[in-house]
N, C-alpha and C. Protein backbone atom coordinates (compact mmCIF):
# COMPACT_ATOMS: atom_id res chain seq x y z
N UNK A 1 69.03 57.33 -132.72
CA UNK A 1 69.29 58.47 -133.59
C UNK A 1 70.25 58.09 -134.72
N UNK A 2 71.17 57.11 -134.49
CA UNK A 2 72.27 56.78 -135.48
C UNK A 2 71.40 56.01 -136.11
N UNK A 3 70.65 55.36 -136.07
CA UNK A 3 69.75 54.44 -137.56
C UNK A 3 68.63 55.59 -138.23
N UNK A 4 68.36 56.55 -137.30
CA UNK A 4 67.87 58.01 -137.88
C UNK A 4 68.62 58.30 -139.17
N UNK A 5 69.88 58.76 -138.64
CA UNK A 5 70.87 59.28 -139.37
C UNK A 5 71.07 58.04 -140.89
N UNK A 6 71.20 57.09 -141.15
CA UNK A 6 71.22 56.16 -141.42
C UNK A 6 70.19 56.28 -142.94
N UNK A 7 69.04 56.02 -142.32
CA UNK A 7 67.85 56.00 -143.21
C UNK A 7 68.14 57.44 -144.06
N UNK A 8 68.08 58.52 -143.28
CA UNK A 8 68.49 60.22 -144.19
C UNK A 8 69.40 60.15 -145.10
N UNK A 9 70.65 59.86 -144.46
CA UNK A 9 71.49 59.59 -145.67
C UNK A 9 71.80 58.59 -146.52
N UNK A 10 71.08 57.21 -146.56
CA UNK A 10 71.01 56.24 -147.43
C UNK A 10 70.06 56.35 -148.53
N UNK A 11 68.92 57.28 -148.57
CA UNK A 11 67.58 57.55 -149.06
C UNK A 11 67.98 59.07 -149.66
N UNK A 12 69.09 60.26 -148.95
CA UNK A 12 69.42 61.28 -150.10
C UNK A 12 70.58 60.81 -151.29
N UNK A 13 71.06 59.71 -151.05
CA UNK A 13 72.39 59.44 -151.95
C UNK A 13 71.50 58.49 -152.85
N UNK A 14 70.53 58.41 -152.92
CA UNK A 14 69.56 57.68 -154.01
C UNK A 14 69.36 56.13 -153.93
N UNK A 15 69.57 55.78 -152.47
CA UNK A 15 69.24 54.52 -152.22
C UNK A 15 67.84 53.90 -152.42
N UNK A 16 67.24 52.76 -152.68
CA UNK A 16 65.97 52.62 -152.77
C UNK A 16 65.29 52.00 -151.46
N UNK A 17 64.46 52.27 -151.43
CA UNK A 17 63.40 52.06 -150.13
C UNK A 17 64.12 51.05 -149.47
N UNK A 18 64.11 49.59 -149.96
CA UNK A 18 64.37 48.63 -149.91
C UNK A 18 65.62 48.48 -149.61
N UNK A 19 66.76 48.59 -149.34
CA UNK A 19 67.74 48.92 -149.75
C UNK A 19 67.98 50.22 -148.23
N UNK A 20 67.69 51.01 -147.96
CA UNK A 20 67.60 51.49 -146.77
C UNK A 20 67.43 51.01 -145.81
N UNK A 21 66.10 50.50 -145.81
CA UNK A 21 65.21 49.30 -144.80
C UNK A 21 66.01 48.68 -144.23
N UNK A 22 66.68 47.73 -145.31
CA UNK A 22 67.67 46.47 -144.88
C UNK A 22 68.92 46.64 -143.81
N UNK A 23 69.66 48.19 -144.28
CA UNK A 23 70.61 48.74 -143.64
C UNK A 23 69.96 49.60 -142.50
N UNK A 24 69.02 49.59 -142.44
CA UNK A 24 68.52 49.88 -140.94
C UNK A 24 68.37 49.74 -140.06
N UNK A 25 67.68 48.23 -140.23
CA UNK A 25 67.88 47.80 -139.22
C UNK A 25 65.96 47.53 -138.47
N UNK A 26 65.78 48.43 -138.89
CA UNK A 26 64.10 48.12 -138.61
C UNK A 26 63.56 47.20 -139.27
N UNK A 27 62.49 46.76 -138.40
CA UNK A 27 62.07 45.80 -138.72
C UNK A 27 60.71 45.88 -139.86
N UNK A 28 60.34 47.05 -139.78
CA UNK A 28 59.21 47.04 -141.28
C UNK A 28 59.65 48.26 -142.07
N UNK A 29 59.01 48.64 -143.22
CA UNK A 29 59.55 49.70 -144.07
C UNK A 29 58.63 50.63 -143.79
N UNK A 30 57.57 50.52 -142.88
CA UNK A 30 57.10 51.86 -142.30
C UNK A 30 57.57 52.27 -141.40
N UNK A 31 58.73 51.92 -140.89
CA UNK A 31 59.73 52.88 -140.12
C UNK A 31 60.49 53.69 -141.05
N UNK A 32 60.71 53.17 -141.95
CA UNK A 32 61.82 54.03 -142.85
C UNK A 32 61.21 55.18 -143.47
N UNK A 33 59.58 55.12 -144.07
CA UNK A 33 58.95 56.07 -143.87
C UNK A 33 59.00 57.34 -142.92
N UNK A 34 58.08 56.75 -141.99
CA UNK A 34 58.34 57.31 -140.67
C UNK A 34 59.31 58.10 -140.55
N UNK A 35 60.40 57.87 -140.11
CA UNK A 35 61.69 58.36 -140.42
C UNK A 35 61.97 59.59 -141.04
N UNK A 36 61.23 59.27 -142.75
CA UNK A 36 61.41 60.14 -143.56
C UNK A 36 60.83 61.30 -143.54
N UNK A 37 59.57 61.00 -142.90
CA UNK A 37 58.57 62.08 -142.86
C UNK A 37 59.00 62.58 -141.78
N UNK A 38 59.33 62.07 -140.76
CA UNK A 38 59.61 62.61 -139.15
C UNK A 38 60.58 64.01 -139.57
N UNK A 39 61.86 63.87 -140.90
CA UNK A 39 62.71 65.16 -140.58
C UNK A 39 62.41 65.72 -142.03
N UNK A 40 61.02 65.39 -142.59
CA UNK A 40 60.79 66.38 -143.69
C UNK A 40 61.27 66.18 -144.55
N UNK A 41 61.67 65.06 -144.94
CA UNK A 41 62.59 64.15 -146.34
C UNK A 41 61.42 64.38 -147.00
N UNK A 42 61.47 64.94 -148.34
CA UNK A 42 60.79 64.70 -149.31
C UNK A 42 60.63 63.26 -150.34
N UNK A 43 59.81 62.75 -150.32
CA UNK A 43 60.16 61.17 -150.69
C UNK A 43 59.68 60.77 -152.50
N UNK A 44 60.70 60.71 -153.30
CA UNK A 44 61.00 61.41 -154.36
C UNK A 44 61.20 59.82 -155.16
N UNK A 45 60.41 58.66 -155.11
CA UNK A 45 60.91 57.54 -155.74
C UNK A 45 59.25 56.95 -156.29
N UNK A 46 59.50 56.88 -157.40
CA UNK A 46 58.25 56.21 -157.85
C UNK A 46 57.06 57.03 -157.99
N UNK A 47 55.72 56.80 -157.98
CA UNK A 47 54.51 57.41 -158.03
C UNK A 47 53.89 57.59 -156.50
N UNK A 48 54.69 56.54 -155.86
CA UNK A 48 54.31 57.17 -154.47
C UNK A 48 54.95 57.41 -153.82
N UNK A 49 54.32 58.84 -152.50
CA UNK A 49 55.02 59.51 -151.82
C UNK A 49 54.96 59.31 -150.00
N UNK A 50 54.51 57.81 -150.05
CA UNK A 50 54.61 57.32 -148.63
C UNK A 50 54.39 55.91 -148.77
N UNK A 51 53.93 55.29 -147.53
CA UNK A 51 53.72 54.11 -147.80
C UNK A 51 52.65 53.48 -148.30
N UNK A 52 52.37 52.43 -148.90
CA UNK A 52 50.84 52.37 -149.65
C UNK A 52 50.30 51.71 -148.79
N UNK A 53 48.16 52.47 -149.11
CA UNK A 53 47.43 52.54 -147.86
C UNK A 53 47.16 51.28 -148.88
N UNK A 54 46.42 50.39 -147.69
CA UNK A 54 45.60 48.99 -148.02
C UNK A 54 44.64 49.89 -149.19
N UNK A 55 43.62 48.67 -149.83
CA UNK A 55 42.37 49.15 -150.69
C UNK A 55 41.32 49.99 -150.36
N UNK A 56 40.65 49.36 -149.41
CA UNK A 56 39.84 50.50 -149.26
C UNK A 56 40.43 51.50 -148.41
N UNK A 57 41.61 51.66 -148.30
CA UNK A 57 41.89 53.21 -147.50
C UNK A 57 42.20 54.59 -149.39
N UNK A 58 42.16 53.48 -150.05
CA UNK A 58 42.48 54.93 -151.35
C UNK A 58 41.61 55.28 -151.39
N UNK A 59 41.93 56.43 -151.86
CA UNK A 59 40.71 57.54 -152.39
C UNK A 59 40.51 57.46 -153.69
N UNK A 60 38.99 57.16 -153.84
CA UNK A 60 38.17 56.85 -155.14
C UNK A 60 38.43 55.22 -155.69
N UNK A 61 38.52 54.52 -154.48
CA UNK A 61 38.78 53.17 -154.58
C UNK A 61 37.18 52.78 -154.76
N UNK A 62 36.83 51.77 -155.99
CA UNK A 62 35.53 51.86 -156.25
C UNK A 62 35.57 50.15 -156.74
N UNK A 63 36.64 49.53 -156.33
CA UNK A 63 36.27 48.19 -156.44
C UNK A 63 35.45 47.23 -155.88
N UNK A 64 34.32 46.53 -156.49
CA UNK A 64 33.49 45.53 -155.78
C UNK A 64 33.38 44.54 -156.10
C-alpha cells in the first residue's frame, strides 16, 4: 500500500510516468498505470490516457 501511496502522490505533484515508475519500485510501468486506474487517478500527461496497446490492438489500425 505504501508504493500505492507513492505512485498517487508522485503522479498528482506532476511527476512524469517515468519518473514515478523508478521511485516505485515496480518493476514495469504497467503497474504504475494500474495503480492509477485502480484509485481513479485521472491520467492527464500527453495524448495518452493509459498504457499504449501494441499495433494491432488500436482501433482503426489499418497498417499492412
Amino acid at each position: 500500500m505504501d508504493r500505492e501511496k507513492t505512485v498517487i502522490n508522485l503522479y498528482a505533484a506532476g511527476h512524469p510516468i517515468e519518473e514515478v515508475w523508478k521511485a516505485s519500485g515496480f518493476r514495469s510501468r504497467s503497474s504504475v498505470f494500474r495503480i492509477l486506474n485502480k484509485h481513479g487517478i485521472k491520467l492527464n500527461r500527453g495524448k495518452h490516457s493509459g498504457p499504449i496497446k501494441k499495433k494491432d490492438e488500436r482501433k482503426g489500425s489499418s497498417e499492412e
